[in-house]
Protein backbone atom coordinates (compact mmCIF):
# COMPACT_ATOMS: atom_id res chain seq x y z
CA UNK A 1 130.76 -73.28 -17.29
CA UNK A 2 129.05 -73.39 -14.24
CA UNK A 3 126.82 -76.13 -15.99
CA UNK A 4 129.80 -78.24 -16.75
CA UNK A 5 131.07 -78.37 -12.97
CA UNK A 6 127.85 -79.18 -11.32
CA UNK A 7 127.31 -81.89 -14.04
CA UNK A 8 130.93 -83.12 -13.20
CA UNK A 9 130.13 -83.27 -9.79
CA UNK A 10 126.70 -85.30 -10.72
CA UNK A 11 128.41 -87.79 -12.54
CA UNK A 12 130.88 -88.61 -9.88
CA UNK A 13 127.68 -88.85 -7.27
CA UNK A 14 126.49 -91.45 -8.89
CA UNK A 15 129.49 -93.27 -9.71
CA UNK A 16 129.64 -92.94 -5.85
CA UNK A 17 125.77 -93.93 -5.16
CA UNK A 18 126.61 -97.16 -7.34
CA UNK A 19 129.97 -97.99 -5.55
CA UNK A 20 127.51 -97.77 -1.81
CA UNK A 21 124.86 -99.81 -3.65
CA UNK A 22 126.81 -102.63 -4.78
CA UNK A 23 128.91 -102.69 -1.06
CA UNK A 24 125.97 -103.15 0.49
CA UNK A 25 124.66 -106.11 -1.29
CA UNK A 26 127.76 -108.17 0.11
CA UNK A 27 126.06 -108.40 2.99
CA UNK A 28 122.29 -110.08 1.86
CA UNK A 29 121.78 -112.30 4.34
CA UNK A 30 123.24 -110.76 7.63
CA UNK A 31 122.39 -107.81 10.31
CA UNK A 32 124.47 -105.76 8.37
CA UNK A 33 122.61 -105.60 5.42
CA UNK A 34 119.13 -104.48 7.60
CA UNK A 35 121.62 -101.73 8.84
CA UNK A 36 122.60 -100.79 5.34
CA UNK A 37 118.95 -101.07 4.17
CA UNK A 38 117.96 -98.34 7.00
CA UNK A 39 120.83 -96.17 5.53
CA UNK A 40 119.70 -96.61 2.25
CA UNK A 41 116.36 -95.64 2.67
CA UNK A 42 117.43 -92.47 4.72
CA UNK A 43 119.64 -91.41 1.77
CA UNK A 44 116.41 -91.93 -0.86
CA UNK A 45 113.99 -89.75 1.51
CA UNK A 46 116.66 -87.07 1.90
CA UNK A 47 116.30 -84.07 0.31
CA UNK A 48 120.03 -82.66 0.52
CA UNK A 49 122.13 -84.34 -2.14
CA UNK A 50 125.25 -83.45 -0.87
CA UNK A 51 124.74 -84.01 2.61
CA UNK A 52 123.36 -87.38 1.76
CA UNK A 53 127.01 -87.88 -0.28
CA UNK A 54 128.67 -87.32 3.12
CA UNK A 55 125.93 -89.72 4.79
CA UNK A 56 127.15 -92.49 2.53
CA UNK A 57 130.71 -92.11 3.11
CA UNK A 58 130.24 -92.19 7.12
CA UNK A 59 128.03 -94.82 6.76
CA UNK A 60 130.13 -96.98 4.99
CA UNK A 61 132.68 -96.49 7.29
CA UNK A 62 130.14 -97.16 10.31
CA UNK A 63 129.19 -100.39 8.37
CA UNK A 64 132.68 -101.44 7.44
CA UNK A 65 133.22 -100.94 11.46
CA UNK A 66 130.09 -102.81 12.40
CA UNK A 67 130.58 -105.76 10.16
């Protein structure tokens, strides 16, 4: 059961990861994008998933902001 939940939870992290990746690549050719890149990499080194979840929702806010 306990299996089930987390994989739940998985599933819906990457439907979220995917959903960040494809926002960012709106912005290819502008400062944004090197600010989303930065992001980006800081959410691949980071070690804590879901801390890195809530790292990509207040970073897409920051970027929508920003942009």
């Amino acid at each position: 059961m306990n299996y089930q939940i987390k994989r739940k939870v998985s599933n819906n992290t990457i439907t979220k990861w995917k959903l960040f990746l494809n926002f960012t690549n709106f912005y290819e050719t502008t400062e944004c994008n090197q600010f989303a890149k930065r992001k980006l990499r800081y959410f691949v080194d980071s070690t804590n998933f879901m801390m890195t979840l809530k790292m990509i929702m207040a970073s897409r806010i920051k970027i929508l902001f920003y942009c």
